[in-house]
C-alpha atoms as a PDB file:
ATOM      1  CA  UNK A   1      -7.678 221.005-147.058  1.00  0.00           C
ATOM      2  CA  UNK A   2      -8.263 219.450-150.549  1.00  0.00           C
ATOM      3  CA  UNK A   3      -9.448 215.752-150.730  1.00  0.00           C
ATOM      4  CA  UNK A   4      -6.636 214.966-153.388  1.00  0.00           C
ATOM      5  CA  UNK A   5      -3.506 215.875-150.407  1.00  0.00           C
ATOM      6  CA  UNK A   6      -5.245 213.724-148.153  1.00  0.00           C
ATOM      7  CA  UNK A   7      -5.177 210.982-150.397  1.00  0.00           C
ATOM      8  CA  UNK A   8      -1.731 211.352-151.553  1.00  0.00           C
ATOM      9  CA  UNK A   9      -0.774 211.311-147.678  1.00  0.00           C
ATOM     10  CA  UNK A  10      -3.128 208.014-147.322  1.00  0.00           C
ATOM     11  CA  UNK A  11      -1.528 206.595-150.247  1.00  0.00           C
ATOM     12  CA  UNK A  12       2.126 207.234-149.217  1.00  0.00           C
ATOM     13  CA  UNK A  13       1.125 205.696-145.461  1.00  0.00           C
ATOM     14  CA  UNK A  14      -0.327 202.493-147.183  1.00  0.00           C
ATOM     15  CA  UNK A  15       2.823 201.800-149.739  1.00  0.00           C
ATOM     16  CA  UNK A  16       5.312 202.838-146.842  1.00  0.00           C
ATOM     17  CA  UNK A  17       3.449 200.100-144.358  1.00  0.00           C
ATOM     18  CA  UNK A  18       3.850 197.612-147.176  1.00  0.00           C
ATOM     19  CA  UNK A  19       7.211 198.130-148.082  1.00  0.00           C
ATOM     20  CA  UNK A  20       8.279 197.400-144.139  1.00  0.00           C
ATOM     21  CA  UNK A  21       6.553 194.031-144.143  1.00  0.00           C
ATOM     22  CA  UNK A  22       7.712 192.959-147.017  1.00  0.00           C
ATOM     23  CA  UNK A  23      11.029 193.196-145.373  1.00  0.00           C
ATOM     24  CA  UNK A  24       9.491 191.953-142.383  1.00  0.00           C
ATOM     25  CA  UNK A  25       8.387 188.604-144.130  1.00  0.00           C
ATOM     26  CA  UNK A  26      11.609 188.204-146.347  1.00  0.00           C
ATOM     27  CA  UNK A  27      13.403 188.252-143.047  1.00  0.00           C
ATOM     28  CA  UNK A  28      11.381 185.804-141.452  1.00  0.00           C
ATOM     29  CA  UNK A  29      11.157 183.379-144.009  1.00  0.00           C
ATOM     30  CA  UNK A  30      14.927 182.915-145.055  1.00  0.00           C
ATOM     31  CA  UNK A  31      18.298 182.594-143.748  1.00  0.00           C
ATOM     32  CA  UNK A  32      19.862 185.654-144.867  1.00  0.00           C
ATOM     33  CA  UNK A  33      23.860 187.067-144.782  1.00  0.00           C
ATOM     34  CA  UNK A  34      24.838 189.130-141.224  1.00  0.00           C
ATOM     35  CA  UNK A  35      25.285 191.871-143.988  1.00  0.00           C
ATOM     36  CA  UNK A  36      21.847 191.668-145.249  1.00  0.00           C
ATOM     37  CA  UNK A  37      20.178 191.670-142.291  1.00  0.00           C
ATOM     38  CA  UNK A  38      21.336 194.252-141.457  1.00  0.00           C
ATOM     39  CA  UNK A  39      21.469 196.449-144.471  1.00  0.00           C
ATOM     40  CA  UNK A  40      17.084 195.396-144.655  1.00  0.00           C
ATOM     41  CA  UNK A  41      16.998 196.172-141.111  1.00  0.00           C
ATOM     42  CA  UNK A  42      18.581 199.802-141.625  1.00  0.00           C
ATOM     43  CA  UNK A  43      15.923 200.194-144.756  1.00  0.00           C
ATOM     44  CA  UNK A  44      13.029 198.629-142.771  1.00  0.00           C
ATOM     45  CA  UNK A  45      13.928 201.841-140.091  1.00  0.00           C
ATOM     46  CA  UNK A  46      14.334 204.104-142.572  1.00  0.00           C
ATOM     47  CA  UNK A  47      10.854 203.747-144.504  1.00  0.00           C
ATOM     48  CA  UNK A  48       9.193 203.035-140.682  1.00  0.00           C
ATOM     49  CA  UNK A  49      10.468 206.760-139.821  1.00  0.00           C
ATOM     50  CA  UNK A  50       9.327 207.991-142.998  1.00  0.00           C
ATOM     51  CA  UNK A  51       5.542 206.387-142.783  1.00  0.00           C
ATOM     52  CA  UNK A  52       5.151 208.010-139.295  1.00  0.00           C
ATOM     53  CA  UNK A  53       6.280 211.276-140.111  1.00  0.00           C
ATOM     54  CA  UNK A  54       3.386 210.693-143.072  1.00  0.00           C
ATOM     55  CA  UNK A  55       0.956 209.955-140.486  1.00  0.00           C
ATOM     56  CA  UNK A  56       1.874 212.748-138.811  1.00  0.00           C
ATOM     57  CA  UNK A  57       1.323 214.720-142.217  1.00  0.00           C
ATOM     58  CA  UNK A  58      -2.363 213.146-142.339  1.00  0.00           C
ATOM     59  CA  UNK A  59      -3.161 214.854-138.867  1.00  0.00           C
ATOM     60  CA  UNK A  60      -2.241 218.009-139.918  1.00  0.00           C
ATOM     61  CA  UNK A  61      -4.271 217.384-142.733  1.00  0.00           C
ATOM     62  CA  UNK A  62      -7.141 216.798-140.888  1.00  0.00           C
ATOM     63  CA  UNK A  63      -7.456 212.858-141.701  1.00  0.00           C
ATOM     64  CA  UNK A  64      -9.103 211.085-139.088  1.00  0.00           C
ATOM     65  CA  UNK A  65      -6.804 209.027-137.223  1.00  0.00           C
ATOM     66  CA  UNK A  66      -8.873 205.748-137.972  1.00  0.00           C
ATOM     67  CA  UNK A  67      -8.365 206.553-141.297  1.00  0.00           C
ATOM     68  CA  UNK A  68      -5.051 207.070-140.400  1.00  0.00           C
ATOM     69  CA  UNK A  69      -4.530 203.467-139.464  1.00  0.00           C
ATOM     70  CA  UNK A  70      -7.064 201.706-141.781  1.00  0.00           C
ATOM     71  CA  UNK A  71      -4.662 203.030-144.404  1.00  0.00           C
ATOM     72  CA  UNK A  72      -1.879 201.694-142.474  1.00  0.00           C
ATOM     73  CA  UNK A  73      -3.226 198.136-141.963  1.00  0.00           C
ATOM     74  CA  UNK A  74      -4.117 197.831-145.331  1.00  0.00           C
ATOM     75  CA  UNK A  75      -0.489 198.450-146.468  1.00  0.00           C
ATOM     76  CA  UNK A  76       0.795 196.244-144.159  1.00  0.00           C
ATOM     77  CA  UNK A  77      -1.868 192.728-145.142  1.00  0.00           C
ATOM     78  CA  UNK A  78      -0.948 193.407-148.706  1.00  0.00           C
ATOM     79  CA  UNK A  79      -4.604 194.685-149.469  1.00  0.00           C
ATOM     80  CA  UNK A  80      -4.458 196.891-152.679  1.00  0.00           C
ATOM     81  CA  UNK A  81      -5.057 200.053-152.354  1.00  0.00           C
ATOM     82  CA  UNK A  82      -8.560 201.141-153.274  1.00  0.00           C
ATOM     83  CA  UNK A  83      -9.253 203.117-157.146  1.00  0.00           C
ATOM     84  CA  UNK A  84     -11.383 205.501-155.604  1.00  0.00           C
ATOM     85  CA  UNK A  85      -9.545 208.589-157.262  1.00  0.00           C
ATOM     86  CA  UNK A  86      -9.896 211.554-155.083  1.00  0.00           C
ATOM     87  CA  UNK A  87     -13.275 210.270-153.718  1.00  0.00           C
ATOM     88  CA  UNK A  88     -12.397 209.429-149.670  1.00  0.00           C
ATOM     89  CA  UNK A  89     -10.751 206.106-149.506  1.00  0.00           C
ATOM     90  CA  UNK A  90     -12.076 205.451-145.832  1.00  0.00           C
ATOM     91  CA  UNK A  91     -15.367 203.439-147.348  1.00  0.00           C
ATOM     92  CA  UNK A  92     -13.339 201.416-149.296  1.00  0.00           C
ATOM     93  CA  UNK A  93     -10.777 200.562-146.588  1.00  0.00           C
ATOM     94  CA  UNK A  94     -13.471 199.799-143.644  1.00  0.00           C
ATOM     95  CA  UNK A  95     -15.131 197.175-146.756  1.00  0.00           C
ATOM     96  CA  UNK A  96     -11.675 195.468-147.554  1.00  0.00           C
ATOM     97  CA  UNK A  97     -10.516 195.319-143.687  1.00  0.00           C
ATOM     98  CA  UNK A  98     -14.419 193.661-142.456  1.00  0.00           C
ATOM     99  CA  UNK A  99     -12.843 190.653-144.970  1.00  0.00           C
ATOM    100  CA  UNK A 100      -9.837 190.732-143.667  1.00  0.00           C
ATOM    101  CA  UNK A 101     -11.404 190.468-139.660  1.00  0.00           C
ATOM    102  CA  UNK A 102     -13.677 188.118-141.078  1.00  0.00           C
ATOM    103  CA  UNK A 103     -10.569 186.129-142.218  1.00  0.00           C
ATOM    104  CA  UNK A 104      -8.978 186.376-139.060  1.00  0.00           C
ATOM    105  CA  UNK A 105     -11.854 185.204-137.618  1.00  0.00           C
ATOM    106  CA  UNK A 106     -11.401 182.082-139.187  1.00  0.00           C
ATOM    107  CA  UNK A 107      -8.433 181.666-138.586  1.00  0.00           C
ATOM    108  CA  UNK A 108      -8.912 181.266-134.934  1.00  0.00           C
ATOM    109  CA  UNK A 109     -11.566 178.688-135.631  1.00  0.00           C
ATOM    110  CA  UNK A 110      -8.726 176.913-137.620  1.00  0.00           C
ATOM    111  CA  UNK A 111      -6.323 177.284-134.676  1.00  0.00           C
ATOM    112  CA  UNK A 112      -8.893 175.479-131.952  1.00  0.00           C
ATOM    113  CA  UNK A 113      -9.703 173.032-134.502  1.00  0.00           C
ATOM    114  CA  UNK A 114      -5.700 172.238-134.913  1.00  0.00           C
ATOM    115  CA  UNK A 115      -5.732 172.235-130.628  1.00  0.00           C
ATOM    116  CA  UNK A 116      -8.875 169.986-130.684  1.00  0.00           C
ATOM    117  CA  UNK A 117      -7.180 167.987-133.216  1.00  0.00           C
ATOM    118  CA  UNK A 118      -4.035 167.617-130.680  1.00  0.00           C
ATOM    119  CA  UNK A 119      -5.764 166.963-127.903  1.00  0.00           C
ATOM    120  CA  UNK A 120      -7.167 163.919-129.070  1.00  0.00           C
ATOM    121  CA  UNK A 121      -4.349 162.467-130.669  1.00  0.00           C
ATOM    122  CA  UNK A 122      -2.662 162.771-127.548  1.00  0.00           C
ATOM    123  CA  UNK A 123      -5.142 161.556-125.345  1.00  0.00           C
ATOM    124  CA  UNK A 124      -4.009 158.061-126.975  1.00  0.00           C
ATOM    125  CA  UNK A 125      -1.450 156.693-124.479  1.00  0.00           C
ATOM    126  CA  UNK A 126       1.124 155.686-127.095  1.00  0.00           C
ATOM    127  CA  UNK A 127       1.302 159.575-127.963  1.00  0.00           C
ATOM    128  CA  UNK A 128       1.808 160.961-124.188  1.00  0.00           C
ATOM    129  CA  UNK A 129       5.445 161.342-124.999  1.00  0.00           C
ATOM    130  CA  UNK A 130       4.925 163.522-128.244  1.00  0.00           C
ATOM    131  CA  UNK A 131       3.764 166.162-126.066  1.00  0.00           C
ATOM    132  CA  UNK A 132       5.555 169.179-127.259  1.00  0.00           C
ATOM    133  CA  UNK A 133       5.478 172.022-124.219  1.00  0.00           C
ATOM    134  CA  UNK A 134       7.206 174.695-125.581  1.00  0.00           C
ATOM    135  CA  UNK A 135       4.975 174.133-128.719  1.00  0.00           C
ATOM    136  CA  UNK A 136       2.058 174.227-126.449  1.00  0.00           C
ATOM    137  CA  UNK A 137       3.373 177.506-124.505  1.00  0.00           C
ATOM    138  CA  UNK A 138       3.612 179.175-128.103  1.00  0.00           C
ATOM    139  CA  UNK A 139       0.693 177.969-129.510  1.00  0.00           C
ATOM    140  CA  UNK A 140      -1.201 179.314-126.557  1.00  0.00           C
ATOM    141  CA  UNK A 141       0.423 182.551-126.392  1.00  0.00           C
ATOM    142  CA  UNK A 142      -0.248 183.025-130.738  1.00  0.00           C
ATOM    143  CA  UNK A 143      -3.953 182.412-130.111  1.00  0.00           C
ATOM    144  CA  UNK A 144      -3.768 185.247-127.349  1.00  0.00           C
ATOM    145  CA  UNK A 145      -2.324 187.307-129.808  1.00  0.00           C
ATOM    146  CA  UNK A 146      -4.308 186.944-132.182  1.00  0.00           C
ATOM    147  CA  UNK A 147      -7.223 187.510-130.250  1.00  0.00           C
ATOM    148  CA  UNK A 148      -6.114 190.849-129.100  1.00  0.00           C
ATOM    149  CA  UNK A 149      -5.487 191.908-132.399  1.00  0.00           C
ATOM    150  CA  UNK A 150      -8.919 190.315-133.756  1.00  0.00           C
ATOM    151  CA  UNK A 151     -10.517 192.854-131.168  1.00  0.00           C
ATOM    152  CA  UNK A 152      -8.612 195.864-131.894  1.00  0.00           C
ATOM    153  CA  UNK A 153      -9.327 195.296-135.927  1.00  0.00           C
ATOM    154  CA  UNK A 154     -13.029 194.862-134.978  1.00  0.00           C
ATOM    155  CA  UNK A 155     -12.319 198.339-132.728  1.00  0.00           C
ATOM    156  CA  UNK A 156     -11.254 199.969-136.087  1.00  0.00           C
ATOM    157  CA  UNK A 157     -13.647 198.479-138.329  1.00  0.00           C
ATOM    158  CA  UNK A 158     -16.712 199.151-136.118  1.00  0.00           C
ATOM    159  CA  UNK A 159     -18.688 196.145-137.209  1.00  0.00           C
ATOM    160  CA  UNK A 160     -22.507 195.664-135.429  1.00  0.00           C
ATOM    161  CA  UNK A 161     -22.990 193.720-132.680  1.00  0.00           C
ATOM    162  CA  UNK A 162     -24.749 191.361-134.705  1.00  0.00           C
ATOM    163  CA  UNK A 163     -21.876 191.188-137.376  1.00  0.00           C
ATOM    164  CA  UNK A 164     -19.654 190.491-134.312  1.00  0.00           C
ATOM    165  CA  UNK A 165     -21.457 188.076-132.745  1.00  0.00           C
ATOM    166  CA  UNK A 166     -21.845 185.882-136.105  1.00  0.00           C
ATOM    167  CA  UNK A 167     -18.035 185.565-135.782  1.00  0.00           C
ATOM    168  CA  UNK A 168     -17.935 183.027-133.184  1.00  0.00           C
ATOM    169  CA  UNK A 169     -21.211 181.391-133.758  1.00  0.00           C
ATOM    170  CA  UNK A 170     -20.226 179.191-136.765  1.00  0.00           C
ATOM    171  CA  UNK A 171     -22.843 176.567-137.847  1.00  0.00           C
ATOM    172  CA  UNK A 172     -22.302 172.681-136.798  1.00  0.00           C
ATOM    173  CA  UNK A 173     -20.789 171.933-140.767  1.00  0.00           C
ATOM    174  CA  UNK A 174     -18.777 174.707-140.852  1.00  0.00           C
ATOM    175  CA  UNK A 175     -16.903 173.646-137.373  1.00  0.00           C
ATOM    176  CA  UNK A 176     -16.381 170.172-138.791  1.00  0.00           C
ATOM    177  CA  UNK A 177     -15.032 172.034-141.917  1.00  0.00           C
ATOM    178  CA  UNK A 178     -11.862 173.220-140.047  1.00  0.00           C
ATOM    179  CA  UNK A 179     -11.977 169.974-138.901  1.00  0.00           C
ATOM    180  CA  UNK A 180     -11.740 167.819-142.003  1.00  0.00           C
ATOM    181  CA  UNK A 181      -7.989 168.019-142.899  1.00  0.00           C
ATOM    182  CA  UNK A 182      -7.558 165.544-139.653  1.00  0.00           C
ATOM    183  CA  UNK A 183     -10.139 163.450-139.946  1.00  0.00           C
ATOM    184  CA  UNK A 184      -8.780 161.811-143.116  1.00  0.00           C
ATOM    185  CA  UNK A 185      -6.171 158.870-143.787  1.00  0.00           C
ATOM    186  CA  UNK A 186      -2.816 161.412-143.750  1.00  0.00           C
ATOM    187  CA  UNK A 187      -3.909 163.355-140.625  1.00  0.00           C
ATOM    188  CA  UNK A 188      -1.399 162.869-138.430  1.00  0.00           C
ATOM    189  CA  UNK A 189       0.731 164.376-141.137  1.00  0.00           C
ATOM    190  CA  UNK A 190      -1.590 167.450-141.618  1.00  0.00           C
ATOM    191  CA  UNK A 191      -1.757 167.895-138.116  1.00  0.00           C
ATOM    192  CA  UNK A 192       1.541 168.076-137.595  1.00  0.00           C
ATOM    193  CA  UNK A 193       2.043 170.499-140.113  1.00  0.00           C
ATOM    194  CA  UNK A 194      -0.580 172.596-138.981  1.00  0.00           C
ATOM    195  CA  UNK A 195       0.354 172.281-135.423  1.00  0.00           C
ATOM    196  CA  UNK A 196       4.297 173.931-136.408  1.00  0.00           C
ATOM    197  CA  UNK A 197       2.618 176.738-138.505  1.00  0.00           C
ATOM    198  CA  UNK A 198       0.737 178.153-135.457  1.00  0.00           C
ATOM    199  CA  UNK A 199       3.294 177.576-133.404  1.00  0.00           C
ATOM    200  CA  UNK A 200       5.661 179.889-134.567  1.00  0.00           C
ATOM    201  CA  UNK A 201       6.911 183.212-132.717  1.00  0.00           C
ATOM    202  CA  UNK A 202       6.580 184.893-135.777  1.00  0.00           C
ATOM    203  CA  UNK A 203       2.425 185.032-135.194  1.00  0.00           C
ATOM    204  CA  UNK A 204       2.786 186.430-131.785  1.00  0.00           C
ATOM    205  CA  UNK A 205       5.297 189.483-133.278  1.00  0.00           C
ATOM    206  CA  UNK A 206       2.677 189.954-135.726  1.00  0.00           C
ATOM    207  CA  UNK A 207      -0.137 190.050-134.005  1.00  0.00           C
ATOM    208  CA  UNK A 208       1.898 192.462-131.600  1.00  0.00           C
ATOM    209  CA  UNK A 209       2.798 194.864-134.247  1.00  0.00           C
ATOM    210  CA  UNK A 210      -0.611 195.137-135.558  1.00  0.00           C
ATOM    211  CA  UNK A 211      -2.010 195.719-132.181  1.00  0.00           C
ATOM    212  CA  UNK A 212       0.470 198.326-130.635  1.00  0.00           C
ATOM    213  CA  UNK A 213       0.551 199.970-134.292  1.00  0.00           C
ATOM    214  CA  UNK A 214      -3.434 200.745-133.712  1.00  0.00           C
ATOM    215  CA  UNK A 215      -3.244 201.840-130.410  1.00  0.00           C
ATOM    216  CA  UNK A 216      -0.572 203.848-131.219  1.00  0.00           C
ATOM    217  CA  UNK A 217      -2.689 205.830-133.730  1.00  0.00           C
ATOM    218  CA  UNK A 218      -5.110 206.658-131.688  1.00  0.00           C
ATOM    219  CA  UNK A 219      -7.680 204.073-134.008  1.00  0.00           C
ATOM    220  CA  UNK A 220      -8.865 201.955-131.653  1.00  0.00           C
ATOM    221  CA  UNK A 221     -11.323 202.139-128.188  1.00  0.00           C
ATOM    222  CA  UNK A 222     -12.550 200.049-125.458  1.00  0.00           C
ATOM    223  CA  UNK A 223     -15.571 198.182-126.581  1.00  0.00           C
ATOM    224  CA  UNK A 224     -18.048 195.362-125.382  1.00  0.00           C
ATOM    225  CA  UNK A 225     -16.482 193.319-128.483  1.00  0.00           C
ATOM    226  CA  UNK A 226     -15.349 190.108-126.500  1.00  0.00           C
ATOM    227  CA  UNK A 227     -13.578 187.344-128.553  1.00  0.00           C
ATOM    228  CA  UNK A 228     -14.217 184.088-126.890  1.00  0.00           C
ATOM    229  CA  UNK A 229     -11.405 182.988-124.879  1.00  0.00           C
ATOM    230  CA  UNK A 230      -9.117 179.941-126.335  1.00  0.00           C
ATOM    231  CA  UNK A 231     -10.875 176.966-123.985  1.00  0.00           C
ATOM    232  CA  UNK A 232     -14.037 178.028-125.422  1.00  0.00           C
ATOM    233  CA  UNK A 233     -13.826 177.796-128.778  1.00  0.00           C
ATOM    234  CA  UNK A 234     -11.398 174.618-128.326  1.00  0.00           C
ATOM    235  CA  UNK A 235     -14.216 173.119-126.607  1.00  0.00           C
ATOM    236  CA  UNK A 236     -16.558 173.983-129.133  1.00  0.00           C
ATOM    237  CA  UNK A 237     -14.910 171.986-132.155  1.00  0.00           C
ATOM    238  CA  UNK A 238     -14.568 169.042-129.162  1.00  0.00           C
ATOM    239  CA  UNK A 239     -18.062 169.113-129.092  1.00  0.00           C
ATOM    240  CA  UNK A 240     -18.333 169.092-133.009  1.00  0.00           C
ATOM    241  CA  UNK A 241     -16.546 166.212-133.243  1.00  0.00           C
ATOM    242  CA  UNK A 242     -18.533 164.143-131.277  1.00  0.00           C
ATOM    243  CA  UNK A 243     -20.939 164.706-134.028  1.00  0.00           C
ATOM    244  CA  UNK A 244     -18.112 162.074-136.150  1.00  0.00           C
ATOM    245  CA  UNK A 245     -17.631 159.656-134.187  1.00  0.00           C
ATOM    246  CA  UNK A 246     -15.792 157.205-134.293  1.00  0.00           C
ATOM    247  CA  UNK A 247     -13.437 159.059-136.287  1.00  0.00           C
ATOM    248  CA  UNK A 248     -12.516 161.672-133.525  1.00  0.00           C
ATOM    249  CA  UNK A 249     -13.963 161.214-130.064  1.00  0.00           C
ATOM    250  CA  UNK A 250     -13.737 163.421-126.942  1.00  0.00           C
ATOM    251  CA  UNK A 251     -11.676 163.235-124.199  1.00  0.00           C
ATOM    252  CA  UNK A 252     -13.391 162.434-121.015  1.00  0.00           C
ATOM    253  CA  UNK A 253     -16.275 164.505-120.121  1.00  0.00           C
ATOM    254  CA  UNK A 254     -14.133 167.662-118.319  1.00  0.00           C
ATOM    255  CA  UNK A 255     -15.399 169.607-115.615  1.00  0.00           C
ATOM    256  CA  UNK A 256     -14.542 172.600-117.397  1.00  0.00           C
ATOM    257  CA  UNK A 257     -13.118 173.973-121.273  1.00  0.00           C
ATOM    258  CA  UNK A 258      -9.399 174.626-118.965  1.00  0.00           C
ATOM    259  CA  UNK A 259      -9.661 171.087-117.720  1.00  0.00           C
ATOM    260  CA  UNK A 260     -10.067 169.435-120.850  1.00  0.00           C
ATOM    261  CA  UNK A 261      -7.383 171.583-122.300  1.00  0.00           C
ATOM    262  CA  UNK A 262      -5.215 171.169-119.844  1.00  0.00           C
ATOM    263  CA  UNK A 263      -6.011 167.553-119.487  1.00  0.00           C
ATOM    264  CA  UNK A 264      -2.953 166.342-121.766  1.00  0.00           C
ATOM    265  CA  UNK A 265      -0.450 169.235-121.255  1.00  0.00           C
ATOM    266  CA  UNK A 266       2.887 169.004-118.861  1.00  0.00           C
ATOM    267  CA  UNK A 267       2.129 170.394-115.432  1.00  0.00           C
ATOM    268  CA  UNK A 268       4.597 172.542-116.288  1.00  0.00           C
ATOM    269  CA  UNK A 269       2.803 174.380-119.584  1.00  0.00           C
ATOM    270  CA  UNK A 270       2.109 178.122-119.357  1.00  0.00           C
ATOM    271  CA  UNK A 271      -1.856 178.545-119.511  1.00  0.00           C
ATOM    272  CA  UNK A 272      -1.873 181.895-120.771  1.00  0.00           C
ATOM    273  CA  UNK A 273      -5.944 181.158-121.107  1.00  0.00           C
ATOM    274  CA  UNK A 274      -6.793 185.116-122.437  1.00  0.00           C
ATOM    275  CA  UNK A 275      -9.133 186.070-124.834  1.00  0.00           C
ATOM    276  CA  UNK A 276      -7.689 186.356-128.325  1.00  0.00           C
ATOM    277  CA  UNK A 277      -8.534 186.784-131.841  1.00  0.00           C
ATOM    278  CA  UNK A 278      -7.960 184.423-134.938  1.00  0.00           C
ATOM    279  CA  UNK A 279      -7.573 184.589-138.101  1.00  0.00           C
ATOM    280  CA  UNK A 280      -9.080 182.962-141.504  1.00  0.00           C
ATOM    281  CA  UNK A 281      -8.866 179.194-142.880  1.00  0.00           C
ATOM    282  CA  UNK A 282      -6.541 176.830-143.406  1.00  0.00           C
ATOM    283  CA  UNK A 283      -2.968 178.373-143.785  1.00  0.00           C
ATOM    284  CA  UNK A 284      -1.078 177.124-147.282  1.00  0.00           C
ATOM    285  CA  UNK A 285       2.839 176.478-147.052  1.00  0.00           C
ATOM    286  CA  UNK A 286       4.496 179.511-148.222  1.00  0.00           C
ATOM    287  CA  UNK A 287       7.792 179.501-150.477  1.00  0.00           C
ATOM    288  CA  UNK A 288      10.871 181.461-150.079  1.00  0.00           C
ATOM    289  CA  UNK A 289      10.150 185.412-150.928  1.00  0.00           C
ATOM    290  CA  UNK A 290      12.779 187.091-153.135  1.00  0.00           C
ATOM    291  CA  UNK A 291      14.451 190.544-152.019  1.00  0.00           C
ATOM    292  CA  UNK A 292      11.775 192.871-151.875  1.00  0.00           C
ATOM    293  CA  UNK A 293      12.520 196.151-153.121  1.00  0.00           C
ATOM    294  CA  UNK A 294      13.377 198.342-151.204  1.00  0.00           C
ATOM    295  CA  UNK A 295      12.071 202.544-151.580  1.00  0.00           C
ATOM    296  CA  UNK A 296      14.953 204.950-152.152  1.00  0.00           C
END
């Protein structure tokens, strides 16, 4: 089959993908009229149906289903699609997604940074009754996510082993990095902040969509890529910060990354303790989105 139809097809999957999040978002972000949400919901459906049976299309054209879905993913995080004219895109993609696993790397660094963060603020007395437990639950149960789809993007991507591995093995200044937004005079207020962004259900669906969507496809396999569970990397900015003292301290020596997690959490909190992904940096605010427009 000629390059040029397999493009098109790739093309088509990656504008489709990006025209259903858009929705997606739009939804999310704003309060929108019964009537609208459910006029986007009937469009989001429509253009889902129509970027699977263009998947479908790219099978029978002989496009490998990684491609398939790198195509797919790319359309979906907003990444542009590459100017590679009839030349195979699947270079191109694999390049642009490494930065965007890279990215959500980070942003699971940033995550146990914002937990770290938490944990010792609340290990002050006076704080024991800000404890917020269905916060925690969600928090907990984003990072998961996120850690499962971290895994199945590195599945896609194929990174080495030694690529992988320099994920999680951040230097001692670029742990204290994520940590430097609450070590300063307004970080209470940047920690709370933080600490409602990643708690949000809307990271979980997310992370959930991405994940099924690549398993789904076919794109993804079992692998020896292991993303360090939550506790760890938690643990790991705790022991970071003992390198500022006294500005953030430690709790108590634990007898274990769970124990000092759990150490200022109800008895009640769900310790969903799995391995997950993360993504990249510190997240900005984000405004109100306008209608997206929506593909006849």
């Amino acid at each position: 089959m000629h390059p040029d139809q397999q493009t098109q097809v790739l093309q088509r999957i990656h504008a489709l993908a990006g025209a259903s999040n858009e929705i997606r978002q739009s939804l999310a972000d704003q309060q929108w009229s019964a009537a609208t949400v459910a006029r986007w919901r009937a469009d989001r459906q429509r253009i889902d149906t129509k970027c699977v049976a263009a998947q479908q299309q790219a099978r029978q054209l002989g496009v490998r289903p990684p491609v398939i879905a790198m195509a797919w993913l790319a359309g979906h995080r907003e990444l542009s699609w590459p100017d590679t004219g009839p030349t195979d895109p699947a270079h191109t993609l694999r390049f642009n997604l490494t930065a965007e696993l890279i990215g959500e790397a980070g942003q699971l660094h940033n995550m146990a940074a914002v937990a770290a963060a938490r944990l010792h603020q609340l290990a002050d007395p006076d704080r024991h009754d800000q404890v917020d437990a269905s916060g925690t639950t969600q928090f907990i149960r984003n990072m998961t996510a996120v850690s499962t789809q971290v895994a199945a993007i590195g599945d896609l991507v194929t990174p080495s082993q030694a690529q992988w591995n320099s994920l999680w093995n951040p230097t001692l200044e670029q742990r204290l990095h994520y940590l430097t937004p609450f070590l300063g005079p307004e970080r209470d207020q940047a920690l709370s902040w933080a600490w409602d962004e990643y708690a949000q259900t809307t990271i979980e669906a997310d992370a959930g969509l991405v994940t099924s969507t690549l398993e789904n496809l076919s794109a993804t396999t079992s692998s020896d890529r292991v993303v360090p569970s939550s506790p760890t990397l938690i643990m790991r900015v705790l022991r970071a910060a003992a390198h500022v003292r006294p500005v953030i301290r430690t709790p108590p020596a634990p007898g274990s990354a769970a124990d000092a997690v759990s150490a200022v959490l109800p008895e009640d909190t769900a310790r969903g303790w799995n391995p997950g992904p993360e993504p990249s940096g510190t997240s900005e605010p984000t405004t109100g989105a306008p209608e997206p427009e929506i593909e006849p």
